[in-house]
Protein backbone atom coordinates (compact mmCIF):
# COMPACT_ATOMS: atom_id res chain seq x y z
CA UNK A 1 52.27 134.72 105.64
CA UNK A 2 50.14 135.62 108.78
CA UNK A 3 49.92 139.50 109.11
CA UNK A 4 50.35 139.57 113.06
CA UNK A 5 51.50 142.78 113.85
CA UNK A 6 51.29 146.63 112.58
CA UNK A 7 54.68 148.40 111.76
CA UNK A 8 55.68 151.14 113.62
CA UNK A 9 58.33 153.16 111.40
CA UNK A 10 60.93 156.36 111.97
CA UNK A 11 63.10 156.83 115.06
CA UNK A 12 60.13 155.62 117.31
CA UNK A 13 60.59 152.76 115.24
CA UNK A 14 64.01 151.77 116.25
CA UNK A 15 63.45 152.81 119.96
CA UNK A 16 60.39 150.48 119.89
CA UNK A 17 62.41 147.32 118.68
CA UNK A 18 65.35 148.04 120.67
CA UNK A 19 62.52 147.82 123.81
CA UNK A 20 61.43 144.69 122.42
CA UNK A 21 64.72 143.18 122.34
CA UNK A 22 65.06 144.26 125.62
CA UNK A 23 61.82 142.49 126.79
CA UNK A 24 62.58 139.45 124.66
CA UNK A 25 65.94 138.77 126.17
CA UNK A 26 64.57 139.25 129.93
CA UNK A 27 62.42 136.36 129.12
CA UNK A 28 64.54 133.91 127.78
CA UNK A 29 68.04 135.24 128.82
CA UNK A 30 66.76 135.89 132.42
CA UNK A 31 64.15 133.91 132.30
CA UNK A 32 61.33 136.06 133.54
CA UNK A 33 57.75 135.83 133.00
CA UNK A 34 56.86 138.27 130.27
CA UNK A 35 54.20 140.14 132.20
CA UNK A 36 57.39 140.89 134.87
CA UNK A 37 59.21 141.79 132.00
CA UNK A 38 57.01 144.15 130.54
CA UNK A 39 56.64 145.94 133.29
CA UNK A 40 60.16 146.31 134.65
CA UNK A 41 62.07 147.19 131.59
CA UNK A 42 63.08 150.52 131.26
CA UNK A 43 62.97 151.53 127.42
CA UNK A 44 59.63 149.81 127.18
CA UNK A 45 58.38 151.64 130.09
CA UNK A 46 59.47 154.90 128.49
CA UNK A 47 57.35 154.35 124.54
CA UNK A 48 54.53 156.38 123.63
CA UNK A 49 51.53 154.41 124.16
CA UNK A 50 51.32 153.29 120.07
CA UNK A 51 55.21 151.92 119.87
CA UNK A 52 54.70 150.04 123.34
CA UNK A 53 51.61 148.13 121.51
CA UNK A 54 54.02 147.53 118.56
CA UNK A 55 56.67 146.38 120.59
CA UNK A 56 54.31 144.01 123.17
CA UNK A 57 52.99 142.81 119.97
CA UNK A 58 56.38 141.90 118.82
CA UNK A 59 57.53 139.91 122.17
CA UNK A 60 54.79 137.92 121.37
CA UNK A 61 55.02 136.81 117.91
CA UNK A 62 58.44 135.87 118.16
CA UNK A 63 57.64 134.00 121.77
CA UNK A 64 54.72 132.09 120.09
CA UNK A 65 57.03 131.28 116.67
CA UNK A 66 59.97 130.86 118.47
CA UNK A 67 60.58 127.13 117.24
CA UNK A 68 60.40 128.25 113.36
CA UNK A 69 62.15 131.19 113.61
CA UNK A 70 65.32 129.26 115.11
CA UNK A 71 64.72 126.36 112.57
CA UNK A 72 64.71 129.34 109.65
CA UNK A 73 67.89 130.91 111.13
CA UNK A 74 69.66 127.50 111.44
CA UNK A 75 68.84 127.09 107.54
CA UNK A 76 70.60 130.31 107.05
CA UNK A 77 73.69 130.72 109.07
CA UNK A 78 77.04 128.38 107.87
CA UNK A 79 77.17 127.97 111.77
CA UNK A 80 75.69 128.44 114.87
CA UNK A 81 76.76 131.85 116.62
CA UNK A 82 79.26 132.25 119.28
CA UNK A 83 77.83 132.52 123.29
CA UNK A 84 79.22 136.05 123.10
CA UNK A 85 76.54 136.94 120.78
CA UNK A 86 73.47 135.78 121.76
CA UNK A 87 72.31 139.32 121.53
CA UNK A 88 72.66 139.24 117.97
CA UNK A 89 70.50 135.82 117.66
CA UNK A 90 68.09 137.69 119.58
CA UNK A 91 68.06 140.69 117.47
CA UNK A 92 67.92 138.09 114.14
CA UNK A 93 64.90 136.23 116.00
CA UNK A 94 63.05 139.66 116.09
CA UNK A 95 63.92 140.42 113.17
CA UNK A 96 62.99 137.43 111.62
CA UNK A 97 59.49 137.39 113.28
CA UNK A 98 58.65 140.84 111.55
CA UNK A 99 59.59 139.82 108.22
CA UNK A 100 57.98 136.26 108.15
CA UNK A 101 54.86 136.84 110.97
CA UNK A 102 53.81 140.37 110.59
CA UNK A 103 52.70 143.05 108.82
CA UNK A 104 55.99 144.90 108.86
CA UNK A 105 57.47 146.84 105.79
CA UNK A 106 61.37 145.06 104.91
CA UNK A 107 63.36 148.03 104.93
CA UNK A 108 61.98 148.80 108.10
CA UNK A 109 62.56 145.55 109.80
CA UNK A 110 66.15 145.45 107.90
CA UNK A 111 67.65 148.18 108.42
CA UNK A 112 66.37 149.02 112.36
CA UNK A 113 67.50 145.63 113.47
CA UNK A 114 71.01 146.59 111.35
CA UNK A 115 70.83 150.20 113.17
CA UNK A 116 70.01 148.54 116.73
CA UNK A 117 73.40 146.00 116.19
CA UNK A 118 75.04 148.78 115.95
CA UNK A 119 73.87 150.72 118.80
CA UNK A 120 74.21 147.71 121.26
CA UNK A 121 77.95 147.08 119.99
CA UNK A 122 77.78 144.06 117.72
CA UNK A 123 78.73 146.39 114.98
CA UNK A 124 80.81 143.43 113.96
CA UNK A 125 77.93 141.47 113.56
CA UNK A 126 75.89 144.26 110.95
CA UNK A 127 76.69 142.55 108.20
CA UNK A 128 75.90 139.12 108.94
CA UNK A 129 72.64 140.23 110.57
CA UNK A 130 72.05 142.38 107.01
CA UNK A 131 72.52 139.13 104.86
CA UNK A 132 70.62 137.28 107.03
CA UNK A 133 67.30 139.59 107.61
CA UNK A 134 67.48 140.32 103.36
CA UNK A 135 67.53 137.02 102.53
CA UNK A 136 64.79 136.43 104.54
CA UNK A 137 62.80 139.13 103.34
CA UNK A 138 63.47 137.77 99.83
CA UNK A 139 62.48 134.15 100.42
CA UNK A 140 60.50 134.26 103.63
CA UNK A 141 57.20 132.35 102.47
CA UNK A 142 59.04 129.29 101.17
CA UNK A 143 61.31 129.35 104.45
CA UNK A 144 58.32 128.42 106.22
CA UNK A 145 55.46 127.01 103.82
CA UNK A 146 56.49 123.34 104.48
CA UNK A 147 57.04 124.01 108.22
CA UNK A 148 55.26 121.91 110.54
CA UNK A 149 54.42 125.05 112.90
CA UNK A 150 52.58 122.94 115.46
CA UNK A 151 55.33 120.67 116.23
CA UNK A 152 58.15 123.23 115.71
CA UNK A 153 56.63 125.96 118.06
CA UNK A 154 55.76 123.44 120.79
CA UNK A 155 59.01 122.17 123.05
CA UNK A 156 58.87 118.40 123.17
CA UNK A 157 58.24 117.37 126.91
CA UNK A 158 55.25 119.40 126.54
CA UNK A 159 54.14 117.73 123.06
CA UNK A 160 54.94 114.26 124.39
CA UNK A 161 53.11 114.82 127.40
CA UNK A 162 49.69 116.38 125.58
CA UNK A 163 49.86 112.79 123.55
CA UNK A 164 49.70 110.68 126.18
CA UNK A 165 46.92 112.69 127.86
CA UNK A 166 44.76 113.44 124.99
CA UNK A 167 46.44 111.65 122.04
CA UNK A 168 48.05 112.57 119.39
CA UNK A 169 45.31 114.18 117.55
CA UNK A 170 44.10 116.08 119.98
CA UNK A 171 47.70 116.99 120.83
CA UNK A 172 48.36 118.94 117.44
CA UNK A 173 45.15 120.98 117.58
CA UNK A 174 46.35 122.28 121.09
CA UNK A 175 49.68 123.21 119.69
CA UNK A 176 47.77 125.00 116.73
CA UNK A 177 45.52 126.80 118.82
CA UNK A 178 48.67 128.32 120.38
CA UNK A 179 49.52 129.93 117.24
CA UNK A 180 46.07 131.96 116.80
CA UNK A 181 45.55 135.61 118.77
CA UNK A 182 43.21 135.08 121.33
CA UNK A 183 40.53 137.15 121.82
CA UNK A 184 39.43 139.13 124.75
CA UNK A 185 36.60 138.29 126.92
CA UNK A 186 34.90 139.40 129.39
CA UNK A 187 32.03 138.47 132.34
CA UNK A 188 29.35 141.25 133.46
CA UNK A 189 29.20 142.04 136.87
CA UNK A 190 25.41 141.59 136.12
CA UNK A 191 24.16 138.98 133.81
CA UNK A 192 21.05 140.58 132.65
CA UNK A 193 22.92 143.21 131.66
CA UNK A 194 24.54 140.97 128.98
CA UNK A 195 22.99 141.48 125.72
CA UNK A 196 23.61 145.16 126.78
CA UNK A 197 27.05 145.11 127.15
CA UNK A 198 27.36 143.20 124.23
CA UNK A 199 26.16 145.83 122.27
CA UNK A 200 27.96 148.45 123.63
CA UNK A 201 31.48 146.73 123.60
CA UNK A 202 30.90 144.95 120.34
CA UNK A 203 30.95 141.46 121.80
CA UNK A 204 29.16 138.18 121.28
CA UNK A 205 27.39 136.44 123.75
CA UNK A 206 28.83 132.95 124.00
CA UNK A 207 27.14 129.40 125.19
CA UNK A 208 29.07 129.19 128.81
CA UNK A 209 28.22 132.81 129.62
CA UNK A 210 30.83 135.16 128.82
CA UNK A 211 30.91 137.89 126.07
CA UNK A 212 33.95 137.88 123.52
CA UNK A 213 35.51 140.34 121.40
CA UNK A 214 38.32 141.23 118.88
CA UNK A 215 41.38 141.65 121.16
CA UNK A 216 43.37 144.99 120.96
CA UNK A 217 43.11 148.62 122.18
CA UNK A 218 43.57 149.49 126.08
CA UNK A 219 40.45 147.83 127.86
CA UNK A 220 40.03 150.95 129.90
CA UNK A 221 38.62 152.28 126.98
CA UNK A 222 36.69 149.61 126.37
CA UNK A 223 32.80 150.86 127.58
CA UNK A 224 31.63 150.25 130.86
CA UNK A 225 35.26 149.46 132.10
CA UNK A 226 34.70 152.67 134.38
CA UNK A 227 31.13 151.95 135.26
CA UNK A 228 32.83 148.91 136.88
CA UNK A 229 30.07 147.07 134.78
CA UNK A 230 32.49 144.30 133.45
CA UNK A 231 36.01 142.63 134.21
CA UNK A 232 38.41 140.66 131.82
CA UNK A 233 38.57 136.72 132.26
CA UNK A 234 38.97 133.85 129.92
CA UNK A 235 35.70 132.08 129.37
CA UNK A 236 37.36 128.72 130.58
CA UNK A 237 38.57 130.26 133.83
CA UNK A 238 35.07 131.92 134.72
CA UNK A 239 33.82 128.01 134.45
CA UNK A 240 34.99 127.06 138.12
CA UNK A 241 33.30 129.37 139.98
CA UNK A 242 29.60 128.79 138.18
CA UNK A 243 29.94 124.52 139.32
CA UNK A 244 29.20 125.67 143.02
CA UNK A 245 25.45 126.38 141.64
CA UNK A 246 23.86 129.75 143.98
CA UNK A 247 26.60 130.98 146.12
CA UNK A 248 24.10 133.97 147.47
CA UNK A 249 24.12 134.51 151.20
CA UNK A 250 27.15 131.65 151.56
CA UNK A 251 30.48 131.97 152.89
CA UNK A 252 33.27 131.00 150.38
CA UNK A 253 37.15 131.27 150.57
CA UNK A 254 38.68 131.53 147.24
CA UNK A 255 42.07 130.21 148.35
CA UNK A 256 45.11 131.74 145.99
CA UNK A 257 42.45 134.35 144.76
CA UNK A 258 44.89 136.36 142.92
CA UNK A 259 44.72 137.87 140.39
CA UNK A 260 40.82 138.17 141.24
CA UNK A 261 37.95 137.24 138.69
CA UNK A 262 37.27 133.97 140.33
CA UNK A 263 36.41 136.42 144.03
CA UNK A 264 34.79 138.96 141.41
CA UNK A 265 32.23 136.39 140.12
CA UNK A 266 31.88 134.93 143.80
CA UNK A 267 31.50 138.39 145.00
CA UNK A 268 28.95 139.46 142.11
CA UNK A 269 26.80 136.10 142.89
CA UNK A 270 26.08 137.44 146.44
CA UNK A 271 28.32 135.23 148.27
CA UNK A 272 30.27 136.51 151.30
CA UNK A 273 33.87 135.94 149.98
CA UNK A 274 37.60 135.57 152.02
CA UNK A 275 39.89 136.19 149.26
CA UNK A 276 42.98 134.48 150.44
CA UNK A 277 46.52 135.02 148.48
CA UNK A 278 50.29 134.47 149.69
CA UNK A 279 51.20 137.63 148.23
CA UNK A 280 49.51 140.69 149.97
CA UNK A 281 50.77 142.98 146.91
CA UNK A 282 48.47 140.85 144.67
CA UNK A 283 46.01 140.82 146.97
CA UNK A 284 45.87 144.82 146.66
CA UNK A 285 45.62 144.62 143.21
CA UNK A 286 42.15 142.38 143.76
CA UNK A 287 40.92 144.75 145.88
CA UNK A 288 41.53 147.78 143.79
CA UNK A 289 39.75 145.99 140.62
CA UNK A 290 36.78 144.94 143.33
CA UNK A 291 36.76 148.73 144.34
CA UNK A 292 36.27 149.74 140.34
CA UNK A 293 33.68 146.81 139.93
CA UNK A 294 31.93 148.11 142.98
CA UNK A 295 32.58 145.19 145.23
CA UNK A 296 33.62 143.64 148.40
CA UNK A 297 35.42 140.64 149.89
CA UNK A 298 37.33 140.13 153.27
CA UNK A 299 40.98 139.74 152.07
CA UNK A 300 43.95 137.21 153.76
CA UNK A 301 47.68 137.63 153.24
CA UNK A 302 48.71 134.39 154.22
CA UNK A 303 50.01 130.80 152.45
CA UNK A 304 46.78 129.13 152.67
CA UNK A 305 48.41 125.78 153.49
CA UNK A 306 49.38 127.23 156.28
CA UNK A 307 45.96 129.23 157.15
CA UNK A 308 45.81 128.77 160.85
CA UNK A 309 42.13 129.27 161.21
CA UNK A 310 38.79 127.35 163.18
CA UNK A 311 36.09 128.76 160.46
CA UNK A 312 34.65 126.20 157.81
CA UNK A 313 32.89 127.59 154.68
CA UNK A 314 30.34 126.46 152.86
CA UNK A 315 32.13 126.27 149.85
CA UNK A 316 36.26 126.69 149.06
CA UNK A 317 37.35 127.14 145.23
CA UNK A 318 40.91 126.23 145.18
CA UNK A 319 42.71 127.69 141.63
CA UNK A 320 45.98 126.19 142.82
CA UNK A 321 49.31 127.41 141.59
CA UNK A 322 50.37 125.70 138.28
CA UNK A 323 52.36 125.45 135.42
CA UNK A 324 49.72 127.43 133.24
CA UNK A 325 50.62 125.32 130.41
CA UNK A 326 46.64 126.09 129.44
CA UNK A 327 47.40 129.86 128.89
CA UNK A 328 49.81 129.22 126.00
CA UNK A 329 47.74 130.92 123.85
CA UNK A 330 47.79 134.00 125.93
CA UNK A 331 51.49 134.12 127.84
CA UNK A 332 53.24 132.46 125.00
CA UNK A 333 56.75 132.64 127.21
CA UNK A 334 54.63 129.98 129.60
CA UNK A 335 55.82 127.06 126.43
CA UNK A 336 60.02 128.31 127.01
CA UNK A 337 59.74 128.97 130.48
CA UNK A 338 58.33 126.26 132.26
CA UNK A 339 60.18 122.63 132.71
CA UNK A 340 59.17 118.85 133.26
CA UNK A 341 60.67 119.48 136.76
CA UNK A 342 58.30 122.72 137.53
CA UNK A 343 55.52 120.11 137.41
CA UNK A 344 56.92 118.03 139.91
CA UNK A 345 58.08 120.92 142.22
CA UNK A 346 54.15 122.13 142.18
CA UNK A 347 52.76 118.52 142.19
CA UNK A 348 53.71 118.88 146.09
CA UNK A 349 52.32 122.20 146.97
CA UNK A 350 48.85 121.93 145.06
CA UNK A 351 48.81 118.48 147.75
CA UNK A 352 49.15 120.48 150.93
CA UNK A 353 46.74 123.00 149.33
CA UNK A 354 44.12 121.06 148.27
CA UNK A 355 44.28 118.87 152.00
CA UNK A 356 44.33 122.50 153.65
CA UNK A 357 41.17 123.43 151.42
CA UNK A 358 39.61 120.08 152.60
CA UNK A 359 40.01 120.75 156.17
CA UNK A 360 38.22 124.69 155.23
CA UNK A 361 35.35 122.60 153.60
CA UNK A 362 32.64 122.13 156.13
CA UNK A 363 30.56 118.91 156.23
CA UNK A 364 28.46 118.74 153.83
CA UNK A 365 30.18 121.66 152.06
CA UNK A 366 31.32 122.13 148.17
CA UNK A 367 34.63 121.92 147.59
CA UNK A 368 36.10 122.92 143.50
CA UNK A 369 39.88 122.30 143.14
CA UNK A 370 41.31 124.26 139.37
CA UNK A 371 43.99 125.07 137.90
CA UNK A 372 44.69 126.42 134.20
CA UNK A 373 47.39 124.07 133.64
CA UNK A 374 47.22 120.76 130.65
CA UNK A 375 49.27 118.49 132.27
CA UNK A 376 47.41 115.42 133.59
CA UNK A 377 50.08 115.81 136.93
CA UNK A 378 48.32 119.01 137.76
CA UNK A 379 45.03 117.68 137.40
CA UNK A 380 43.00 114.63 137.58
CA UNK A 381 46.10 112.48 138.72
CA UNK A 382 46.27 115.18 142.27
CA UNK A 383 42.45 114.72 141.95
CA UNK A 384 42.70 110.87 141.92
CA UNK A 385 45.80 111.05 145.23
CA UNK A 386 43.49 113.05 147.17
CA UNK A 387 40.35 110.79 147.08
CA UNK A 388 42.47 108.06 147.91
CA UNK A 389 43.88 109.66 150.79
CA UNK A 390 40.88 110.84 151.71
CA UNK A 391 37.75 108.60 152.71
CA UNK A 392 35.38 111.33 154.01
CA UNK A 393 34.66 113.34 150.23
CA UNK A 394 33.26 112.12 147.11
CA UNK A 395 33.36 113.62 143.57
CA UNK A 396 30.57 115.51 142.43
CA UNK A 397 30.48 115.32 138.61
CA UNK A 398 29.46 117.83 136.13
CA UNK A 399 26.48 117.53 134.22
CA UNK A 400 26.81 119.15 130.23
CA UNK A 401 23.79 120.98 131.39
CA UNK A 402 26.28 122.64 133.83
CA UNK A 403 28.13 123.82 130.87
CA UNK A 404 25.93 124.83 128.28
CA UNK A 405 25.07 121.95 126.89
CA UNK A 406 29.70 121.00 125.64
CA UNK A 407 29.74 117.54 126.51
CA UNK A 408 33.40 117.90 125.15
CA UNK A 409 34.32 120.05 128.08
CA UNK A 410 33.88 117.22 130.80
CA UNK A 411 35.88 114.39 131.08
CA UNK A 412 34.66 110.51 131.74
CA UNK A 413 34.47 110.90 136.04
CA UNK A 414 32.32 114.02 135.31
CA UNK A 415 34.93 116.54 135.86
CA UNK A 416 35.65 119.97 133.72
CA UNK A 417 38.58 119.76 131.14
CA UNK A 418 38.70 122.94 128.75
CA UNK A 419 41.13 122.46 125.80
CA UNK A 420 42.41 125.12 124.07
CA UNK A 421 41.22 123.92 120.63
CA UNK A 422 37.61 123.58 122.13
CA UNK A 423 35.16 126.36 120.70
CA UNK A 424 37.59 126.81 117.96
CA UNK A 425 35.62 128.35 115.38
CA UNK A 426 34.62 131.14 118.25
CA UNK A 427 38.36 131.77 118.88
CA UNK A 428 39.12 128.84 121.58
CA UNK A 429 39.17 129.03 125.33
CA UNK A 430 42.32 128.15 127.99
CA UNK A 431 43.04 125.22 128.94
CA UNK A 432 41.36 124.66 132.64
CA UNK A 433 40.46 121.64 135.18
CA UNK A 434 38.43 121.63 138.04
CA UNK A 435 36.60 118.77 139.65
CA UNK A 436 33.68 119.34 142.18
CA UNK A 437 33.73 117.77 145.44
CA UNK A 438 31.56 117.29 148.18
CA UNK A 439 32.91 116.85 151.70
CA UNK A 440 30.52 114.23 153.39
CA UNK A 441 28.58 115.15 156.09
CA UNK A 442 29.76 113.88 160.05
């Protein structure tokens, strides 16, 4: 079994799961995104910095196995459990993730999750939840050694839909990829300053320009974080930005800039950025981390869609709101969260923001339309509306030059498609689109 997690024992180690179960249930109880979560619930809020690792850590493995732990529990209970207590299936999912998906002693995991059924008054419940958690700890590897983890872990709209866009293949090695920790990387403010900062952080330089490390720790204590010499960002997500070629000395609107690294690298190229977000709390949050990085863009609260302004740029990058079905890997509540009719309630709002980006393009100008999203909806097929509703723009394709040589990363019109399962043996990247296009001139 996959050692996922460290164990965090003693009465910190109750108050640490009973956080986590807290977190857990806001996500799929409330139905909250698990960053929101994390940073609204109380008891979490309240752990020493080593037991609110743990119990992060803990959220997640049971959000990314989530499909095998409910198909090990329905194996083990005569019948399914009543609606009145859904806390206790929570508690047994947690429970269950520590014994069969981390490194986490049995008694521990046992008799905490026993201790917290108690607390939360399903005392009646402390038996069956004993049974159930020893028996597991007793026969947890053949629970799950036949398991098809790929399949189980992946809801089905989403695994039908990933066939029919990149077969079925291709399909199964995204849905694996979701099971693996990502790693952390990160771009440098300055890009001679790479093999540098690789050294100091203990990072690897990789093909497409971003340096990669071992996730874990706090990344403020990460070197150069306070030297502002560095900011975290997927590889796949810093991709966008780089297909505009030299930005220096150009004006550029990075329309729904939050939470920032796309304005960052615009910024850091020399380009005179409008950062433009709907939310001007997130917006504050891209200026603080451009304040640390020691840069500056001109920032917008204001539904771009909506933008009721005369100035054209020389280049827009649009990173339209999405599913984020390509950050699995990283926000595994993303897979439970998000529904077949999310994608059609966005479908219409990445329209009306990639027409008002379009009218912000000037003649002549660049315009790059991305989202981190895997569903061919959210991508080429709003990509393939627009051109036909559009006569004055053309697609620009991307060269594998562009991209370090990965023909695999571009699709057959030229534009980018990042797959999770791409660069696997250097720990993956998101899943991203963008396609380059190039308003024609009057």
């Amino acid at each position: 079994m996959p050692a996922e997690a460290t164990s965090s024992t003693g009465n910190a180690g109750i108050e640490a799961r009973e956080a986590a179960l807290d977190v857990f249930r806001t996500v799929v109880r409330r139905r909250q995104p698990l960053d929101i979560a994390l940073s609204t619930e109380r008891r979490f809020g309240e752990l020493p910095t080593r037991d609110r690792a743990f119990a992060r850590r803990l959220v997640t493995i049971t959000l990314r196995r989530l499909g095998q732990l409910d198909a090990v529990l329905a194996q083990l209970l005569d019948r399914p459990l009543p609606a009145k207590a859904a806390l206790v299936q929570d508690l047994l999912r947690l429970g269950a993730a520590q014994l069969l998906f981390a490194d986490v002693p049995s008694h521990a995991a046992v008799d905490t999750a026993v201790e917290i059924a108690r607390r939360r008054n399903a005392s009646p419940f402390a038996k069956l939840v004993n049974a159930v958690l020893r028996r597991i700890s007793r026969e947890g590897a053949a629970l799950v050694e036949d398991d098809d983890a790929p399949h189980l872990n992946t809801p089905a709209w989403l695994w039908q839909s990933w066939e029919q866009a990149y077969g079925a293949e291709t399909a199964r090695s995204i849905a694996a990829a979701h099971l693996r920790d990502p790693p952390l990387d990160l771009i440098v403010k300055k890009p001679a300053e790479m093999p540098h900062w690789a050294r100091e952080t203990g990072s690897v330089e990789l093909a497409v320009g971003s340096l990669r490390r071992a996730a874990g720790g706090l990344v403020s204590d990460i070197p150069g974080f306070s030297e502002g010499a560095w900011w975290v960002q997927d590889a796949a997500a810093a991709l966008p930005v780089r297909l505009f070629g030299d930005v220096h000395g150009r004006r550029v609107a990075d329309l729904a800039a939050a939470p920032g690294g796309k304005t960052a690298q615009l910024a850091a190229a020399g380009a005179e950025v409008t950062a433009v977000d709907i939310s001007a709390k997130r917006l504050r949050l891209v200026a603080e981390n451009l304040a640390r990085l020691g840069l500056a863009a001109e920032m917008i609260a204001v539904d771009a869609s909506k933008w009721d302004t005369q100035e054209r740029f020389d280049a827009v990058l649009l990173d339209a709101p999405c599913t984020a079905t390509g950050t699995i890997r990283r926000h595994p509540d993303v897979a439970w969260l998000k529904t077949k009719a999310d994608v059609s309630r966005l479908v219409s709002r990445q329209d009306r923001l990639l027409d008002a980006a379009f009218r912000l393009t000037r003649p002549g100008g660049l315009l790059v339309y991305a989202c981190c999203s895997l569903q061919a909806e959210e991508g080429p097929d709003r990509i393939s509306a627009f051109l036909e509703r559009n006569g004055d723009v053309e697609r620009v394709p991307v060269s594998a030059e562009e991209v370090a040589g990965l023909s695999e990363l571009l699709t057959s019109e030229g534009d980018l498609r990042t797959l999770p399962c791409h660069l696997e043996t250097e720990g993956g990247l998101d899943g991203f689109y963008a396609a380059r296009l190039r308003r024609r001139a009057d």
